[in-house]
C-alpha atoms as a PDB file:
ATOM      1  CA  UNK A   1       0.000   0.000   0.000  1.00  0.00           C
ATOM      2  CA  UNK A   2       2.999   2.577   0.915  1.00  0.00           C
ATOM      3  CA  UNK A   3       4.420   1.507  -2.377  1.00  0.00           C
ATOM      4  CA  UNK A   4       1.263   3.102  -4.617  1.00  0.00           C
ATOM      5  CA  UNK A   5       1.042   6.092  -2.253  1.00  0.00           C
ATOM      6  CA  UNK A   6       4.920   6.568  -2.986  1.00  0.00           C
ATOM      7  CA  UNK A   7       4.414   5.929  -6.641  1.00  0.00           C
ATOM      8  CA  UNK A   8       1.525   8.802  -6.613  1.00  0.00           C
ATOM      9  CA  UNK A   9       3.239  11.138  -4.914  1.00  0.00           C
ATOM     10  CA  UNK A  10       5.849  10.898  -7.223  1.00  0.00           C
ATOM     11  CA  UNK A  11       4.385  11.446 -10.108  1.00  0.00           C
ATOM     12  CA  UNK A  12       2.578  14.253  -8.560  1.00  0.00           C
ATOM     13  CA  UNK A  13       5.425  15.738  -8.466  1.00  0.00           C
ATOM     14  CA  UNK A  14       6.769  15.251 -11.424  1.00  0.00           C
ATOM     15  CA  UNK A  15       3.429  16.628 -13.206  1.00  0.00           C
ATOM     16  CA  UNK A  16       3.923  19.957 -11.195  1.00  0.00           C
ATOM     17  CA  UNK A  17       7.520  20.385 -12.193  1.00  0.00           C
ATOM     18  CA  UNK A  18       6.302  19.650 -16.350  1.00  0.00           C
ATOM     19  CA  UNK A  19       3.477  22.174 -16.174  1.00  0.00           C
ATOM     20  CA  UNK A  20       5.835  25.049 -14.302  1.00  0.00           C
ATOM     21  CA  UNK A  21       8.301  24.040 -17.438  1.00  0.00           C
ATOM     22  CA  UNK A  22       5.629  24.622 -19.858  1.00  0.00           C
ATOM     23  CA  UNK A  23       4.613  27.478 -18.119  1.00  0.00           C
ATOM     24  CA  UNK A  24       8.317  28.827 -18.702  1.00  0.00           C
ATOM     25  CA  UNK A  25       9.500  27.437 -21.569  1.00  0.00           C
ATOM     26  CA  UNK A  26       6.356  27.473 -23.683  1.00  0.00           C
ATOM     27  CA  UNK A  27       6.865  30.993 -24.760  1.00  0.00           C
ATOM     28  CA  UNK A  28      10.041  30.000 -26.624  1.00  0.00           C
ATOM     29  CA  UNK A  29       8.131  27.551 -28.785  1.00  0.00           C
ATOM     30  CA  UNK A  30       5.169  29.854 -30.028  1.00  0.00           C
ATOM     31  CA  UNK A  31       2.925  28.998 -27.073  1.00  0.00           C
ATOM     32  CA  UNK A  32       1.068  32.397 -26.305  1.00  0.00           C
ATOM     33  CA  UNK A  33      -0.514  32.132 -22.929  1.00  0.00           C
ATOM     34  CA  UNK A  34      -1.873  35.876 -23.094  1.00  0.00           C
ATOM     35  CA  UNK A  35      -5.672  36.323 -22.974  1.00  0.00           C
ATOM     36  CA  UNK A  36      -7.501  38.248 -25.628  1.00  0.00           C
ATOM     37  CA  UNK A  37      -7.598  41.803 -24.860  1.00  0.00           C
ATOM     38  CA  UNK A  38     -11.294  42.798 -25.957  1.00  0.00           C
ATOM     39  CA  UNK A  39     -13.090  46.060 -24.236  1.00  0.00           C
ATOM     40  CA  UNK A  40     -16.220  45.285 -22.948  1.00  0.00           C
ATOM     41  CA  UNK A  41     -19.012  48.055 -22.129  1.00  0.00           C
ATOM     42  CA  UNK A  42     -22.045  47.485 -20.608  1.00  0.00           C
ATOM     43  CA  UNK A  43     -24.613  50.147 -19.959  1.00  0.00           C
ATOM     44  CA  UNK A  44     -25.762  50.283 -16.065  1.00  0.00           C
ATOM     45  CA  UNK A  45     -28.778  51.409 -14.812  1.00  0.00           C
ATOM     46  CA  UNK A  46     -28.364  52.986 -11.234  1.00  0.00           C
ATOM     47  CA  UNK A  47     -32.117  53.448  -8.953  1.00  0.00           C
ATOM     48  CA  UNK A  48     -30.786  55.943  -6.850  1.00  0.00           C
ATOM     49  CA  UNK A  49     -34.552  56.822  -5.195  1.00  0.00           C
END
């Protein structure tokens, strides 16, 4: 039973250490993690009585 907890932990690991290297490295290989920049307007009405 340790030996499966072990073996998940592990690989926990390891998948948080490939997406922070994506995160990082990405950039250099045309991945564009930026959202869209779109203005959005929406007309609100205030009840002030």
């Amino acid at each position: 039973m340790f030996r499966i907890i072990k073996w998940l932990i592990v690989l926990i690991i390891l998948g948080a250490i490939g997406l922070t290297g994506y995160a990082y490295i990405g950039p250099y290989f045309g991945v564009d993690f930026t959202p869209p920049k779109v203005e959005i307007r929406e007309p609100v009405v205030l009840d002030a009585n």
